[in-house]
PDB file of N, CA and C in Angstrom:
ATOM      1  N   UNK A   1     -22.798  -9.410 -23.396  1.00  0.00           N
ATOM      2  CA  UNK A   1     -22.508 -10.826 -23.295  1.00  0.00           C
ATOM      3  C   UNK A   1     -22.868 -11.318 -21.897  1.00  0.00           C
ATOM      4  N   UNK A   2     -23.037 -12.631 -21.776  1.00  0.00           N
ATOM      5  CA  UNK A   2     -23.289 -12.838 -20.414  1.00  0.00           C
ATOM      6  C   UNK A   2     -22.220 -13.155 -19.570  1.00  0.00           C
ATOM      7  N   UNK A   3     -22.884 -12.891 -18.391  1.00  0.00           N
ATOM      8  CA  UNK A   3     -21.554 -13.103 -17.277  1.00  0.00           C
ATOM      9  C   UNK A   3     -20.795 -11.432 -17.069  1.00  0.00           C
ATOM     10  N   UNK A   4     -20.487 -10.699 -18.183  1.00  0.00           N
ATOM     11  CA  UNK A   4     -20.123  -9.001 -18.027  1.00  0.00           C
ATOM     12  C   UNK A   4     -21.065  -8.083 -17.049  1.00  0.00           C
ATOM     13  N   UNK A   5     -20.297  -7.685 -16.457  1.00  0.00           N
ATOM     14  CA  UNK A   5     -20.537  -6.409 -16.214  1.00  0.00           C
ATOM     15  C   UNK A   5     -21.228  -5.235 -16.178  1.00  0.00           C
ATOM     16  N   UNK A   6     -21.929  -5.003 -16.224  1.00  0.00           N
ATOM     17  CA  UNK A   6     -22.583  -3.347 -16.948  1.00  0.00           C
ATOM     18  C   UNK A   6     -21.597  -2.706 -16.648  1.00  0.00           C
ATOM     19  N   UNK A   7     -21.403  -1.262 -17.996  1.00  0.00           N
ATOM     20  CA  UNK A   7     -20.378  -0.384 -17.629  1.00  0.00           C
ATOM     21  C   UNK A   7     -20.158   0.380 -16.867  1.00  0.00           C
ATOM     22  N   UNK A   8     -21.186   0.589 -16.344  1.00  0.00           N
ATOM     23  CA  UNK A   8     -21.158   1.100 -15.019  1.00  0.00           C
ATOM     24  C   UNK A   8     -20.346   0.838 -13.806  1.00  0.00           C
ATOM     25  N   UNK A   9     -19.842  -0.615 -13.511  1.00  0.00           N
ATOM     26  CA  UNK A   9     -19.387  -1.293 -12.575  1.00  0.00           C
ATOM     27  C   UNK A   9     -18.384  -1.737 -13.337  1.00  0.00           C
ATOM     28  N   UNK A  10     -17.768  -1.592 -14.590  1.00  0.00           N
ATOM     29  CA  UNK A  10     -16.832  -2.588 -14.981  1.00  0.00           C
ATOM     30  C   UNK A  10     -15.209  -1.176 -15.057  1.00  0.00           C
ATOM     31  N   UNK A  11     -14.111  -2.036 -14.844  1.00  0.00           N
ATOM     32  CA  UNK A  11     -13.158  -1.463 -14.328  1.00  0.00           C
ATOM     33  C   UNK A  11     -12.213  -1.279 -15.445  1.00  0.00           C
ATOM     34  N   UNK A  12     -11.298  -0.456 -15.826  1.00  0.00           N
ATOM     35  CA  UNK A  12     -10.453  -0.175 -16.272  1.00  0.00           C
ATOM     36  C   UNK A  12      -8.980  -0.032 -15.716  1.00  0.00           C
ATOM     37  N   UNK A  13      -7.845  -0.428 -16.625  1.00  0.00           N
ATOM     38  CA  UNK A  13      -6.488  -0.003 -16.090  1.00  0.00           C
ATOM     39  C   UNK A  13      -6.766   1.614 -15.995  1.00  0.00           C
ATOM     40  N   UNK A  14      -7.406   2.578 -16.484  1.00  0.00           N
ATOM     41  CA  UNK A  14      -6.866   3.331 -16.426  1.00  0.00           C
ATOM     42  C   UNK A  14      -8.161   4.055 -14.866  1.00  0.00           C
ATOM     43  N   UNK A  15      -8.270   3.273 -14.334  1.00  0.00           N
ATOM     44  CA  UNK A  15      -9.486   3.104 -13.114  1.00  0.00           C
ATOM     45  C   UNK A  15      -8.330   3.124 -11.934  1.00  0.00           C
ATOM     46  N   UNK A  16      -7.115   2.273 -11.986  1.00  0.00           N
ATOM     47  CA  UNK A  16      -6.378   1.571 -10.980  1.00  0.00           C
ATOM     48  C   UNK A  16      -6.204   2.652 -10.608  1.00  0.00           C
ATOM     49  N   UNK A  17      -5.812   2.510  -9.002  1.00  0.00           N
ATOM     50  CA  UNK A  17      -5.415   3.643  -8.297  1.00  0.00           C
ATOM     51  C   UNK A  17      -3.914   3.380  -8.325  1.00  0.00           C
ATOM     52  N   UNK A  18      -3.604   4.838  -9.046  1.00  0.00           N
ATOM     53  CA  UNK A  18      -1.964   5.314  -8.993  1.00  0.00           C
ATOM     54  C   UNK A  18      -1.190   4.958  -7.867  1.00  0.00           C
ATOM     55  N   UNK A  19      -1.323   5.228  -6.977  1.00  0.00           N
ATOM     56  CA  UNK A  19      -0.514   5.681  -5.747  1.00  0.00           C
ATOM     57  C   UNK A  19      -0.043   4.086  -5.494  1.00  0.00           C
ATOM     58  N   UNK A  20      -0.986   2.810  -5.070  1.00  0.00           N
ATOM     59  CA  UNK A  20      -0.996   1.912  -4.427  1.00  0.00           C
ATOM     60  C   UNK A  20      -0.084   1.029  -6.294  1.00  0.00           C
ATOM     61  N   UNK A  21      -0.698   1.506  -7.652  1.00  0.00           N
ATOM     62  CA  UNK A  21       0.157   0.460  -8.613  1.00  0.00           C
ATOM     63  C   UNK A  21       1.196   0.585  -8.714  1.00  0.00           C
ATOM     64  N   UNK A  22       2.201   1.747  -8.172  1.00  0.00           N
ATOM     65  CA  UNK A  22       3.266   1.525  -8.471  1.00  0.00           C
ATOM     66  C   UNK A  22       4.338  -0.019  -7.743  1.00  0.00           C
ATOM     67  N   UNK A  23       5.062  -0.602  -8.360  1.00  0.00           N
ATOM     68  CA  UNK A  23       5.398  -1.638  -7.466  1.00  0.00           C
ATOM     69  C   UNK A  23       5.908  -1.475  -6.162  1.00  0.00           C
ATOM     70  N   UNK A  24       7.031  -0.191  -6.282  1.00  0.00           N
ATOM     71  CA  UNK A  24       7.561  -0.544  -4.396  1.00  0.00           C
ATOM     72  C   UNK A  24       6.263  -0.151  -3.527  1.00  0.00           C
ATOM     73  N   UNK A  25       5.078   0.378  -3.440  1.00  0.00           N
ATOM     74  CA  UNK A  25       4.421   1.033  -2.897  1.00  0.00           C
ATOM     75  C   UNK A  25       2.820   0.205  -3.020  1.00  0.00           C
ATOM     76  N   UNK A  26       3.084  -0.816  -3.755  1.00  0.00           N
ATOM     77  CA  UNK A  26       1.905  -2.322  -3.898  1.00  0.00           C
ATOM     78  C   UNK A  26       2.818  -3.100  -3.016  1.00  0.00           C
ATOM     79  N   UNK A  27       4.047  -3.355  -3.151  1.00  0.00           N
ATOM     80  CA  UNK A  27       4.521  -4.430  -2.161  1.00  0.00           C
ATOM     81  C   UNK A  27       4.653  -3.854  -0.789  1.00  0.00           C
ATOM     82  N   UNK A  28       4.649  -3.028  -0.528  1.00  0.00           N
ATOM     83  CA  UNK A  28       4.526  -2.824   1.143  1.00  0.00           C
ATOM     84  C   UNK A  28       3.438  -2.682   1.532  1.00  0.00           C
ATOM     85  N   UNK A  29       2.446  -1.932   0.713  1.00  0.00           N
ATOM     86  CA  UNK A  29       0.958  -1.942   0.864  1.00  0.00           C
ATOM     87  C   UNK A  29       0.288  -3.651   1.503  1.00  0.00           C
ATOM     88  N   UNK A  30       0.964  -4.603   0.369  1.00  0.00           N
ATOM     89  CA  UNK A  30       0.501  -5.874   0.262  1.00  0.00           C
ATOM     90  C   UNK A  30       0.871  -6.265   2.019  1.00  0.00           C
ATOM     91  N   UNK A  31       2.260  -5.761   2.564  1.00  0.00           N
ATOM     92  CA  UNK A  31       2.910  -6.217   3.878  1.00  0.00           C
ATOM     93  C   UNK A  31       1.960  -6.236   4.433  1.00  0.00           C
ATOM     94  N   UNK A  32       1.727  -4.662   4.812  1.00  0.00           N
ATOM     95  CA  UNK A  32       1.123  -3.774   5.721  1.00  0.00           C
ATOM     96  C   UNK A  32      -0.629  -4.182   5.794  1.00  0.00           C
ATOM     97  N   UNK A  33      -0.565  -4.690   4.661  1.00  0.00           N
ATOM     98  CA  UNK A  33      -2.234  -5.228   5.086  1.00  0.00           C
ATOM     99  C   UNK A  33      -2.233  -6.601   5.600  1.00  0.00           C
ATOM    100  N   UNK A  34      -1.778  -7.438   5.873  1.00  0.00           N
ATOM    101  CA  UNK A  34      -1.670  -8.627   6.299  1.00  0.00           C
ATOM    102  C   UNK A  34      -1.021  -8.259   7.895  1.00  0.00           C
ATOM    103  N   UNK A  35      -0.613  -7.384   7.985  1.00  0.00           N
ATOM    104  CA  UNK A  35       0.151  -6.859   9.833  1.00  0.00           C
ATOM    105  C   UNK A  35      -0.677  -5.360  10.383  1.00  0.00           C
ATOM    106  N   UNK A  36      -0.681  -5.687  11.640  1.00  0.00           N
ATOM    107  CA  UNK A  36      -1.165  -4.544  12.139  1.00  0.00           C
ATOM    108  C   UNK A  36      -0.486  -3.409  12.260  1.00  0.00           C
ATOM    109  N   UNK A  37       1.430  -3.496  12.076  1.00  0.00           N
ATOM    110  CA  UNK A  37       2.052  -2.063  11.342  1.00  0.00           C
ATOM    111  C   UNK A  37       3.404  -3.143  11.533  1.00  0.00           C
ATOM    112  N   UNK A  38       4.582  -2.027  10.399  1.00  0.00           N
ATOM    113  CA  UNK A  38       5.698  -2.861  10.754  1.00  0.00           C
ATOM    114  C   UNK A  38       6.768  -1.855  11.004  1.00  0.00           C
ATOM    115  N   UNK A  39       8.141  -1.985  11.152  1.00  0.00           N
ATOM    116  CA  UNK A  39       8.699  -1.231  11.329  1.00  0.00           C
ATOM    117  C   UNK A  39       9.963  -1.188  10.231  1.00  0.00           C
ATOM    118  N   UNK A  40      10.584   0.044  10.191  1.00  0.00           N
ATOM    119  CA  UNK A  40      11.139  -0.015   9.011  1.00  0.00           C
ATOM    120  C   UNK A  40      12.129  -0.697   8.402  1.00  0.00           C
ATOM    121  N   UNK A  41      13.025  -1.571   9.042  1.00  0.00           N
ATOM    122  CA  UNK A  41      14.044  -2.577   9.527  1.00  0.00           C
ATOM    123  C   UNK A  41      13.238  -3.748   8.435  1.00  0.00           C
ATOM    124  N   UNK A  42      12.073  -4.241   9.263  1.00  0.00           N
ATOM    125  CA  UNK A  42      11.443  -5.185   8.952  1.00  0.00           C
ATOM    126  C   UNK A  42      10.684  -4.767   7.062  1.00  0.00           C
ATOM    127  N   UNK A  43      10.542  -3.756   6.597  1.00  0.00           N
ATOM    128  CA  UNK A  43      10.174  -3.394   5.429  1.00  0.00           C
ATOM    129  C   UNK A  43      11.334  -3.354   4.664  1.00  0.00           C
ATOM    130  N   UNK A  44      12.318  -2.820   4.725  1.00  0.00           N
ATOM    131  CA  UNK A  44      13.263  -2.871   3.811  1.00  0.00           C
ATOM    132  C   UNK A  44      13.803  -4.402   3.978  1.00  0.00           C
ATOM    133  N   UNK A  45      13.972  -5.088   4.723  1.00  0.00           N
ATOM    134  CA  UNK A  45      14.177  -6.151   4.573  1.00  0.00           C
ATOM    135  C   UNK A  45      13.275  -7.230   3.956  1.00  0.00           C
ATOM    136  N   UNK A  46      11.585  -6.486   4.163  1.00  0.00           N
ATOM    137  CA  UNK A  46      10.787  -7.760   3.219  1.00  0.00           C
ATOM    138  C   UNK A  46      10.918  -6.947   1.390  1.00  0.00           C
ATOM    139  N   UNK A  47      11.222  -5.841   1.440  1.00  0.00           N
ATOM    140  CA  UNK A  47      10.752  -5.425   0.056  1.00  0.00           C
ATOM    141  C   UNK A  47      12.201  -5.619  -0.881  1.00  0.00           C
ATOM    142  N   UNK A  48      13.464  -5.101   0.033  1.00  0.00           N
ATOM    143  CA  UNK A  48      14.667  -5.378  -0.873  1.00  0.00           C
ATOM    144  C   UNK A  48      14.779  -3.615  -1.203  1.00  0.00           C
ATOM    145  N   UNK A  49      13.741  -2.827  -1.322  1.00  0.00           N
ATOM    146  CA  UNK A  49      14.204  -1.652  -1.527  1.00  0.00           C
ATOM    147  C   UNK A  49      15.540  -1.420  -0.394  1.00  0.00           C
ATOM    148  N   UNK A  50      16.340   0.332  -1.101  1.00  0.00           N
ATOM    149  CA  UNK A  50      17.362   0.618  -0.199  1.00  0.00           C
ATOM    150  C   UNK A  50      16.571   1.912   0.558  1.00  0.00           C
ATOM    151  N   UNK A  51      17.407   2.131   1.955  1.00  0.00           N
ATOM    152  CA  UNK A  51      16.829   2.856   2.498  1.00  0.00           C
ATOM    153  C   UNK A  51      16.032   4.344   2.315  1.00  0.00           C
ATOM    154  N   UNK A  52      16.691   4.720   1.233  1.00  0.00           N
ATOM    155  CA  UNK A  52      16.193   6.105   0.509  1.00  0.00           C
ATOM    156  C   UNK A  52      14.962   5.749  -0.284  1.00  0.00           C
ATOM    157  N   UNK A  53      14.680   4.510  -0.887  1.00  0.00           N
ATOM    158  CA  UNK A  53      13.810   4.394  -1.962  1.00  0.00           C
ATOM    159  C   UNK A  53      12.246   3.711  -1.059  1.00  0.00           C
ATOM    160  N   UNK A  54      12.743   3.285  -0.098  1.00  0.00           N
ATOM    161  CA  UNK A  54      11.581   3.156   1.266  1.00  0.00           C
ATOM    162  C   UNK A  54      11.144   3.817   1.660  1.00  0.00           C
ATOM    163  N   UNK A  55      12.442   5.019   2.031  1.00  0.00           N
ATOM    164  CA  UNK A  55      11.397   6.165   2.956  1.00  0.00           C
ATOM    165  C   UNK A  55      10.754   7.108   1.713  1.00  0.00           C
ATOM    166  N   UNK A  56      10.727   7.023   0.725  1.00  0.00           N
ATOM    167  CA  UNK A  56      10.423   7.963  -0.319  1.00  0.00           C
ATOM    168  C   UNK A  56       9.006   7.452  -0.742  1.00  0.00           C
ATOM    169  N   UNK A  57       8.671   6.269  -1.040  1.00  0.00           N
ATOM    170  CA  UNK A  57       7.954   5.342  -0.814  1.00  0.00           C
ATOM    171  C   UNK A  57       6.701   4.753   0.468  1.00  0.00           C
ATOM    172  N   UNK A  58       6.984   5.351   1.649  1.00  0.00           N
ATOM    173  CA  UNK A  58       6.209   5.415   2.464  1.00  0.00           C
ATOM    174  C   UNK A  58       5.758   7.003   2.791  1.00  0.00           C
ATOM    175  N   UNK A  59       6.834   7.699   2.084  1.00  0.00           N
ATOM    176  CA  UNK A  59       6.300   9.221   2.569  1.00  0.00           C
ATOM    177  C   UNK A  59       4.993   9.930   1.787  1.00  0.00           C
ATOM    178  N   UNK A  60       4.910   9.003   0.563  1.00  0.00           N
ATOM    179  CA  UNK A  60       4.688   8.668  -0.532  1.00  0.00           C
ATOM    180  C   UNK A  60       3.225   8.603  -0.017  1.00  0.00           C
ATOM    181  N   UNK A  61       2.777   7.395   0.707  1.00  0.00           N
ATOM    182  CA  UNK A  61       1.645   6.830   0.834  1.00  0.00           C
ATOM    183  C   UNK A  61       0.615   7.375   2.038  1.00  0.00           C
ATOM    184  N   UNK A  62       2.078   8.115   2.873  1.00  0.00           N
ATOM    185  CA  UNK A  62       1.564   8.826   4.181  1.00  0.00           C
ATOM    186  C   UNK A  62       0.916   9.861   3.361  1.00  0.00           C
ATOM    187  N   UNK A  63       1.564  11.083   2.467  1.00  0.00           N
ATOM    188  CA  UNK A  63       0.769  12.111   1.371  1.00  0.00           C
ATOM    189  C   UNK A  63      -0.507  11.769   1.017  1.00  0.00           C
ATOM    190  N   UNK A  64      -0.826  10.511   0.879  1.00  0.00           N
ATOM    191  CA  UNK A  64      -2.108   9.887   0.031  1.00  0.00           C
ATOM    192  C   UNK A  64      -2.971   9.631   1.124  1.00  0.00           C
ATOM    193  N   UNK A  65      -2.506   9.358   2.578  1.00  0.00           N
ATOM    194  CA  UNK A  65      -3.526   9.290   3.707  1.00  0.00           C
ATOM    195  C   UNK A  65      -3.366   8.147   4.198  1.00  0.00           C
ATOM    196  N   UNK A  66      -2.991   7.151   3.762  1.00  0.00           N
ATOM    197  CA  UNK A  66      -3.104   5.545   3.288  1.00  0.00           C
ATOM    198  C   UNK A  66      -2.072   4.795   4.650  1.00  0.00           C
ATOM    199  N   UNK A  67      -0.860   5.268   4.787  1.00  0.00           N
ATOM    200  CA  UNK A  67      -0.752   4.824   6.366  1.00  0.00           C
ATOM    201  C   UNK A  67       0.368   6.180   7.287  1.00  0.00           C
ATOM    202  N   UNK A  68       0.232   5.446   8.388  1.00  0.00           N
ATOM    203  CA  UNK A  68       0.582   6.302   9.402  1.00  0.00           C
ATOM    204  C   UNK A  68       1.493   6.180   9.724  1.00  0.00           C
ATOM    205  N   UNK A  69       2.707   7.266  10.202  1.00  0.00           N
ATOM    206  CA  UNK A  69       4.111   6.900  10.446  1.00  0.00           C
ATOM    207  C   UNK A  69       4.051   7.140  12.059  1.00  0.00           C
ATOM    208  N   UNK A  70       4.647   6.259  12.485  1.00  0.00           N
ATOM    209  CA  UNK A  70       4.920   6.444  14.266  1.00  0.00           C
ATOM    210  C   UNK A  70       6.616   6.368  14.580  1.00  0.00           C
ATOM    211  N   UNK A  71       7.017   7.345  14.592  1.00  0.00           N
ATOM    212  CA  UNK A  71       8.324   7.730  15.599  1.00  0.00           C
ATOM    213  C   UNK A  71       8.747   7.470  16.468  1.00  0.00           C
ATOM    214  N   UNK A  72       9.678   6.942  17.597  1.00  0.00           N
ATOM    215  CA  UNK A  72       9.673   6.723  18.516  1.00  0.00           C
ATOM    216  C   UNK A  72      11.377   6.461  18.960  1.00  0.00           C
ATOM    217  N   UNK A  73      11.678   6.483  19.754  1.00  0.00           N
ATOM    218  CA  UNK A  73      12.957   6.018  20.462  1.00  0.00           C
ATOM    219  C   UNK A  73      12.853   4.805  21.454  1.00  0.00           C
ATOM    220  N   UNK A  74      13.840   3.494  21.385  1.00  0.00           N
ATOM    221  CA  UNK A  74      13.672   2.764  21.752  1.00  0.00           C
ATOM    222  C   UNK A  74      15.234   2.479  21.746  1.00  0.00           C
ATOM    223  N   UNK A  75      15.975   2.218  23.051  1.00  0.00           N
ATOM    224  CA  UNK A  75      16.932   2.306  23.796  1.00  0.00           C
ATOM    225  C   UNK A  75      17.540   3.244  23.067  1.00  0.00           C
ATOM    226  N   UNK A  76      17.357   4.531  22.725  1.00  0.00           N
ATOM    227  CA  UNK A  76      17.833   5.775  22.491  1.00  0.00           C
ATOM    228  C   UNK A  76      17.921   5.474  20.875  1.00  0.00           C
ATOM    229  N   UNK A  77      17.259   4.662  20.400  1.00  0.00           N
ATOM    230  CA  UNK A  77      17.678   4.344  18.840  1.00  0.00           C
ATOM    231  C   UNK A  77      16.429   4.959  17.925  1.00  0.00           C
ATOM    232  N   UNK A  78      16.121   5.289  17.064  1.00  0.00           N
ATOM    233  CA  UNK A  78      15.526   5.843  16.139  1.00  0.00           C
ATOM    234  C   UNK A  78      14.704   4.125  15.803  1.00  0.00           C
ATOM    235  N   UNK A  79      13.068   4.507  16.371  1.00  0.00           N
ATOM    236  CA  UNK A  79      12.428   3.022  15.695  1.00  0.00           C
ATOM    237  C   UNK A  79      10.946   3.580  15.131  1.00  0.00           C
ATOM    238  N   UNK A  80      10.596   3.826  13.534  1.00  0.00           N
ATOM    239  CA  UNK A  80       9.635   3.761  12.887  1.00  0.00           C
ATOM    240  C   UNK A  80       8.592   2.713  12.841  1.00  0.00           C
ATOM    241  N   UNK A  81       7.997   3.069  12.876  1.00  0.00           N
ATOM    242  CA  UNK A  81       6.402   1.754  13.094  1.00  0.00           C
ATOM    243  C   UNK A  81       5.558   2.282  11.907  1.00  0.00           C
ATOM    244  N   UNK A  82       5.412   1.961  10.986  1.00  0.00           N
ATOM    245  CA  UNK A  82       4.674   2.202   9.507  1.00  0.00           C
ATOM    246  C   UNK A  82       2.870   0.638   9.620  1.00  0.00           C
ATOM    247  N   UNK A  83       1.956   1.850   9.971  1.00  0.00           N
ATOM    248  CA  UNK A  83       0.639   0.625   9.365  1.00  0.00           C
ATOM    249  C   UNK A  83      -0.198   1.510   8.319  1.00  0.00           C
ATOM    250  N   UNK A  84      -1.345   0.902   8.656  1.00  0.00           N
ATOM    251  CA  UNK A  84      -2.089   1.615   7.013  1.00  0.00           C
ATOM    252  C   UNK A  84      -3.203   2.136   8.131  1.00  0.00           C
ATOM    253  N   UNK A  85      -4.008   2.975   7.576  1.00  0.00           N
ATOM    254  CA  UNK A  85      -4.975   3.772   7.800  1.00  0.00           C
ATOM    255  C   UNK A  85      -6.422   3.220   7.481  1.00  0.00           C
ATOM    256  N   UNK A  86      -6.998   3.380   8.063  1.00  0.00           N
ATOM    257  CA  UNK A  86      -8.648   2.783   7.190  1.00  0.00           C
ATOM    258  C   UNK A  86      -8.449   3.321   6.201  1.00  0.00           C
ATOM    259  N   UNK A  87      -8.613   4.558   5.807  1.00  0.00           N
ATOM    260  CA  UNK A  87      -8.489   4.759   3.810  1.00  0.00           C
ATOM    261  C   UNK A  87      -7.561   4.097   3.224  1.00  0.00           C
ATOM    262  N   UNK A  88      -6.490   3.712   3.997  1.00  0.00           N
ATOM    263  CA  UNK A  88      -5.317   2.770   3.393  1.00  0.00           C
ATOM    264  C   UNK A  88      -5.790   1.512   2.881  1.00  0.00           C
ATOM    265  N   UNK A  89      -6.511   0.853   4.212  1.00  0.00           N
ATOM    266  CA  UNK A  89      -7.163  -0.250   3.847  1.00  0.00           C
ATOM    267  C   UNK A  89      -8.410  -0.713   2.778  1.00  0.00           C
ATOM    268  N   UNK A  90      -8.889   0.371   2.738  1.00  0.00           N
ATOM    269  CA  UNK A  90     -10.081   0.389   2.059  1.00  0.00           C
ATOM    270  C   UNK A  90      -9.650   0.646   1.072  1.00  0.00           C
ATOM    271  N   UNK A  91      -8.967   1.196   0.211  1.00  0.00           N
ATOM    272  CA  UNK A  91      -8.025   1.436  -0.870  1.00  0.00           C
ATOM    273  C   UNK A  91      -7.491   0.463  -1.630  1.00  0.00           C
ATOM    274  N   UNK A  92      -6.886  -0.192  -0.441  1.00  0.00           N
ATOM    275  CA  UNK A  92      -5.811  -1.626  -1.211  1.00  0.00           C
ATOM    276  C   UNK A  92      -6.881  -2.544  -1.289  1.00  0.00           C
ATOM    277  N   UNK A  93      -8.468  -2.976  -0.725  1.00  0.00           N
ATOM    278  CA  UNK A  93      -9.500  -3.486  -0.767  1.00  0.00           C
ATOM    279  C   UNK A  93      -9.865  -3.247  -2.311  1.00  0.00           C
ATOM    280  N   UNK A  94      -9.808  -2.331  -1.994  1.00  0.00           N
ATOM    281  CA  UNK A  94     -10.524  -1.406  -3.778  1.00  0.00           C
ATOM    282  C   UNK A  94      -9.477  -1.915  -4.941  1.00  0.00           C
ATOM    283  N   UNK A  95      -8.545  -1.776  -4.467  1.00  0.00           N
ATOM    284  CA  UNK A  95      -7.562  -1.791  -5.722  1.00  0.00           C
ATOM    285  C   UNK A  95      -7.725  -3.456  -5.861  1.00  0.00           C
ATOM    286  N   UNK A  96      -7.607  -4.507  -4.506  1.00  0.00           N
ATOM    287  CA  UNK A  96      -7.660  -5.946  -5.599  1.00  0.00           C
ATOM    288  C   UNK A  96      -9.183  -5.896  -6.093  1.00  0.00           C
ATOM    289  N   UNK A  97     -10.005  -5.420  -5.250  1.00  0.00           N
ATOM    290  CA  UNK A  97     -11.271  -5.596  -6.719  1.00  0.00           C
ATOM    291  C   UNK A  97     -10.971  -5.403  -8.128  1.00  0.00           C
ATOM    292  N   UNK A  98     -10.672  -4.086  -7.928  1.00  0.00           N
ATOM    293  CA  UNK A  98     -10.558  -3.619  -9.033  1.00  0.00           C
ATOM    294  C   UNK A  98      -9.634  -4.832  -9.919  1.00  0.00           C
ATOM    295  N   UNK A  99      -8.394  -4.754  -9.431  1.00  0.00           N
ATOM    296  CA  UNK A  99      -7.438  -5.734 -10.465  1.00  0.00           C
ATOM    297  C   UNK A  99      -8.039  -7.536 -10.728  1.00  0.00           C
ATOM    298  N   UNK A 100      -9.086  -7.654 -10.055  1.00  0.00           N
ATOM    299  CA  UNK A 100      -9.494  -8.645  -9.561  1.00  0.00           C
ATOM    300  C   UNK A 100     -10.674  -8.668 -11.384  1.00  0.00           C
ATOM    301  N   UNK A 101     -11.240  -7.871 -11.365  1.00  0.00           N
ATOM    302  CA  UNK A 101     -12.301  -7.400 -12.321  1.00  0.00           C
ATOM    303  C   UNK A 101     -11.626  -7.445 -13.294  1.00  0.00           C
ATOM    304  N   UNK A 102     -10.517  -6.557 -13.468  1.00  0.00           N
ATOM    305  CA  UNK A 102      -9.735  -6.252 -14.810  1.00  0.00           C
ATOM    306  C   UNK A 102      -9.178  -7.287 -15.336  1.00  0.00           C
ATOM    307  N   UNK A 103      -9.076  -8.348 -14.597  1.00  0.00           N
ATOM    308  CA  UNK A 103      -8.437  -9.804 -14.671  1.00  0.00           C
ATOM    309  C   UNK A 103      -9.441 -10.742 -15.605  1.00  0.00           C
ATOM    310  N   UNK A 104     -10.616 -10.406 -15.779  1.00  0.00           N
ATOM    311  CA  UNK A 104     -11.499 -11.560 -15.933  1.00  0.00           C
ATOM    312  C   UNK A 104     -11.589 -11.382 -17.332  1.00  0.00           C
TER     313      UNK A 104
END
């Protein structure tokens, strides 16, 4: 038909990348690409997850390559800095194509 695709280039749900569709782990993805990193305070507070289901969730994405965890102490307090990775980025790039395609 016109206007399609060749199959070659045309996308499937079952194409989507796992890691980034699950929802808690698309909505921080979504954060984290719009900021140059955030910290974990600031993530559980934009996503609504609880603290166990965040860090499970970013440990999640660190496994996949996708972003980087930074540690640190800041007035003796425990402060996480979570951004994405170029494969991170290029990933969540990929994935709205992709959903972008699957849409049409």
């Amino acid at each position: 038909m016109p206007g399609e695709k060749p199959d070659s280039q045309a996308f499937s749900l079952s194409d989507i990348d796992r890691v980034i569709h699950t929802p808690a782990r698309l909505l921080i993805m979504k954060i984290l690409y719009v900021l140059d990193g955030a910290d974990m305070v600031f993530l559980k507070a934009e996503t609504g997850l609880t603290w166990g289901n965040l860090s499970v969730q970013v440990k999640n994405l660190e496994q996949a390559g996708y972003v980087n965890i930074n540690k640190e102490f800041v007035e003796n307090k425990p402060h996480t800095v979570v951004s994405l990775t170029t494969q991170g980025r290029d990933a969540f790039s990929n994935y709205r194509a992709q959903l972008k395609d699957i849409l049409r």
